[in-house]
C-alpha atoms as a PDB file:
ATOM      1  CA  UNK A   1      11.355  -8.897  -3.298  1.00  0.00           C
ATOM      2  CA  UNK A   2      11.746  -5.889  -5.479  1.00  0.00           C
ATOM      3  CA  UNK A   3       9.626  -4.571  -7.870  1.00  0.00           C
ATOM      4  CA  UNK A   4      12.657  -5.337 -10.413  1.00  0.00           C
ATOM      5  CA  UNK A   5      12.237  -9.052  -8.848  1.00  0.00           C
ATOM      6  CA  UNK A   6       8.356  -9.042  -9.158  1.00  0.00           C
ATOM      7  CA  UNK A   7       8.779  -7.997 -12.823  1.00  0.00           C
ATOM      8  CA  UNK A   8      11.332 -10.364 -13.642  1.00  0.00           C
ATOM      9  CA  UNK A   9       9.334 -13.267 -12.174  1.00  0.00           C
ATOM     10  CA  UNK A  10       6.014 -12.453 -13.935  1.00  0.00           C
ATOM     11  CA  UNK A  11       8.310 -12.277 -17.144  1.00  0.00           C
ATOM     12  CA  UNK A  12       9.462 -15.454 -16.599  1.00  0.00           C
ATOM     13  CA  UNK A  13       6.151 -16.900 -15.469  1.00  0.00           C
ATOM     14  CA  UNK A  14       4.122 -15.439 -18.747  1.00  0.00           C
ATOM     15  CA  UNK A  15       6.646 -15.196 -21.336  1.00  0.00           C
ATOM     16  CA  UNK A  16       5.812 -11.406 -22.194  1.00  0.00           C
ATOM     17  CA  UNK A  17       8.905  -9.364 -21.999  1.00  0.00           C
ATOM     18  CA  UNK A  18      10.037  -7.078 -19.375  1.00  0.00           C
ATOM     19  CA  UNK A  19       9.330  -3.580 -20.157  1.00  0.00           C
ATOM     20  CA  UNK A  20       5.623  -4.285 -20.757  1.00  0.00           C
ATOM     21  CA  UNK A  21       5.248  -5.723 -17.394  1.00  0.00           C
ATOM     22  CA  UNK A  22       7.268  -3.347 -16.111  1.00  0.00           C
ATOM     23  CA  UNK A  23       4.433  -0.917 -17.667  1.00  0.00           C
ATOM     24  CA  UNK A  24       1.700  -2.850 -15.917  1.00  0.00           C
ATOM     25  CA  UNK A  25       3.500  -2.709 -12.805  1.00  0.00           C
ATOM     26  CA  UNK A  26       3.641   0.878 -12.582  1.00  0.00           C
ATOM     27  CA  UNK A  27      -0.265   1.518 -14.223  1.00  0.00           C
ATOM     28  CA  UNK A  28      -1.491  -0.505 -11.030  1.00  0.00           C
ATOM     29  CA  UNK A  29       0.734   0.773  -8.461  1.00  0.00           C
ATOM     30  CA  UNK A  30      -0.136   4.413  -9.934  1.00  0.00           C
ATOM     31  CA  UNK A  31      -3.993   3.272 -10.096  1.00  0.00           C
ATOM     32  CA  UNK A  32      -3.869   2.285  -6.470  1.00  0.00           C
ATOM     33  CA  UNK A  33      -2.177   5.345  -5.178  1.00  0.00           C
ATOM     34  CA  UNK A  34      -4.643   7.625  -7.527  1.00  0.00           C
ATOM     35  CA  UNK A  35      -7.776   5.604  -5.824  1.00  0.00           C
ATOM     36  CA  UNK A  36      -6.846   4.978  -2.283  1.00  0.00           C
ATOM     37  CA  UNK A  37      -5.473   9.592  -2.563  1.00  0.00           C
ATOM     38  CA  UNK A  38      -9.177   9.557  -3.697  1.00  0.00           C
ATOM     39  CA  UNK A  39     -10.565   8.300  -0.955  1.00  0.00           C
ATOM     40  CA  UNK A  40     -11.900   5.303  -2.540  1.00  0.00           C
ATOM     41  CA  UNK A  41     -10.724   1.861  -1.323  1.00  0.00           C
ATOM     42  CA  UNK A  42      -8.903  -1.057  -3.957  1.00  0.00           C
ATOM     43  CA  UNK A  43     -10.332  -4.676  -3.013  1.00  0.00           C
ATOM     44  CA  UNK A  44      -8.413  -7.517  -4.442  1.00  0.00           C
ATOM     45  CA  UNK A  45     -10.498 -10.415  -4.682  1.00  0.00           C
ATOM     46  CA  UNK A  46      -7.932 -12.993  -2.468  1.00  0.00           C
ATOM     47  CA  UNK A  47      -5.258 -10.471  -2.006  1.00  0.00           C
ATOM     48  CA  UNK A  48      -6.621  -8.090   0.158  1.00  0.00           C
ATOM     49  CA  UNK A  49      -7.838  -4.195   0.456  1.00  0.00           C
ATOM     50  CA  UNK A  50      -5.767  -0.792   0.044  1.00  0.00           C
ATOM     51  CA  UNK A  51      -7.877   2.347   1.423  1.00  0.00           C
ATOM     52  CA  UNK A  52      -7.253   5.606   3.658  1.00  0.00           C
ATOM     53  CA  UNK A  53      -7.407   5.681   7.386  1.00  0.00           C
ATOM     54  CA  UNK A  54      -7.803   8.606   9.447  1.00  0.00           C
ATOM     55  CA  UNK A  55      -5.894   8.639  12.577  1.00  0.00           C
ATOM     56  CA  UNK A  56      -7.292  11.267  14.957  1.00  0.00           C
ATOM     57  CA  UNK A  57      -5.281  14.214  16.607  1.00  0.00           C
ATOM     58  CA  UNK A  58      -3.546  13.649  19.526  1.00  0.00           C
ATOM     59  CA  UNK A  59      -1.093  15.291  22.067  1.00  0.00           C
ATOM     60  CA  UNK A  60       2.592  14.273  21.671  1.00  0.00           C
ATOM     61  CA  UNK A  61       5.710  15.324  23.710  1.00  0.00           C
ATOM     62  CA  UNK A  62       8.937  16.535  22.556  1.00  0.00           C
ATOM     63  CA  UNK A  63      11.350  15.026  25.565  1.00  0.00           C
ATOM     64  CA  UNK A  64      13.980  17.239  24.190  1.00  0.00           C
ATOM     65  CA  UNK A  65      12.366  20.215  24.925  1.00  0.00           C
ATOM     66  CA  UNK A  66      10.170  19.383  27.423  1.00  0.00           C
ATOM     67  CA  UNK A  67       7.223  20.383  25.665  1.00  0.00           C
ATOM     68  CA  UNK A  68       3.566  19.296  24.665  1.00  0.00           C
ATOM     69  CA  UNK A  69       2.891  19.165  20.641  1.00  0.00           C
ATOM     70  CA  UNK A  70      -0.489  18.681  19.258  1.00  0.00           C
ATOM     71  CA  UNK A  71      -0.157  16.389  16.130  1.00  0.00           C
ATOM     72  CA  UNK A  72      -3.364  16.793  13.928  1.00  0.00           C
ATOM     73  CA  UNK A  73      -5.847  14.271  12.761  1.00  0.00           C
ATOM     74  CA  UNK A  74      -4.145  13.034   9.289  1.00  0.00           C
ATOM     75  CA  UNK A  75      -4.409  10.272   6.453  1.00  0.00           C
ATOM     76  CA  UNK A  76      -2.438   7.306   6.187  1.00  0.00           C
ATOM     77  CA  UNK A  77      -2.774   4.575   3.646  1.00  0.00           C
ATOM     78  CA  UNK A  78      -3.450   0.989   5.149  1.00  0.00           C
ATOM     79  CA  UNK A  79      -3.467  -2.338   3.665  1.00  0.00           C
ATOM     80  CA  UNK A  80      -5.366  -5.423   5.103  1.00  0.00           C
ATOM     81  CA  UNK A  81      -5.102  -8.771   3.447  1.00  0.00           C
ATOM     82  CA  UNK A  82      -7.788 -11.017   2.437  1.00  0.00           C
ATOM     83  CA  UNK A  83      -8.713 -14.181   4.682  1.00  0.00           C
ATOM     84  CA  UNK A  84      -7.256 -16.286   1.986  1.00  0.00           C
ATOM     85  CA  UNK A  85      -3.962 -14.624   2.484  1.00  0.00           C
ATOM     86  CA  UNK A  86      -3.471 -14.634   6.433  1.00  0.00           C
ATOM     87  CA  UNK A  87      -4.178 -18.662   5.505  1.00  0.00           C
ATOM     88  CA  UNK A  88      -1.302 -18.756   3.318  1.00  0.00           C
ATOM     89  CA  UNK A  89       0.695 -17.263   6.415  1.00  0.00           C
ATOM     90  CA  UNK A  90      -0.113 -19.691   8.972  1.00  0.00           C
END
């Protein structure tokens, strides 16, 4: 699903018209991003969680080159549903 799709969908679903979800959309995606950038972590109640992981630094190889690299500890964002949505999945 796109985020065109998702829009359309939620248009459908509440009857408000497109560009003003559209302009919800994009407040919580930007939200999210701004928060989780922060540091801070985004709980969901029966969604799930969006926050920052740190993966440590470790020592990669270039096979190319034959060579050792050391990639540095770094940020990623992570997402981990709720309970209620692994059930859905089974």
């Amino acid at each position: 699903m796109t985020k065109a799709e998702l829009v359309n969908a939620i248009a459908i679903k509440t009857g408000y018209d497109k560009t003003t979800i559209m302009n919800v959309v994009e407040s919580a995606m930007e939200n999210i991003k701004k928060t989780v950038a922060e540091g801070e972590a985004v709980y969901l109640r029966g969604f799930g969680s969006f926050a920052t992981k740190v993966r440590k630094q470790k020592v990669a190889r270039n096979i190319t080159k034959k060579e050792s690299i050391i990639v540095p500890e770094h940020k990623i964002p992570a997402f981990k549903p709720s309970d209620a949505f692994i059930e859905i999945l089974k």
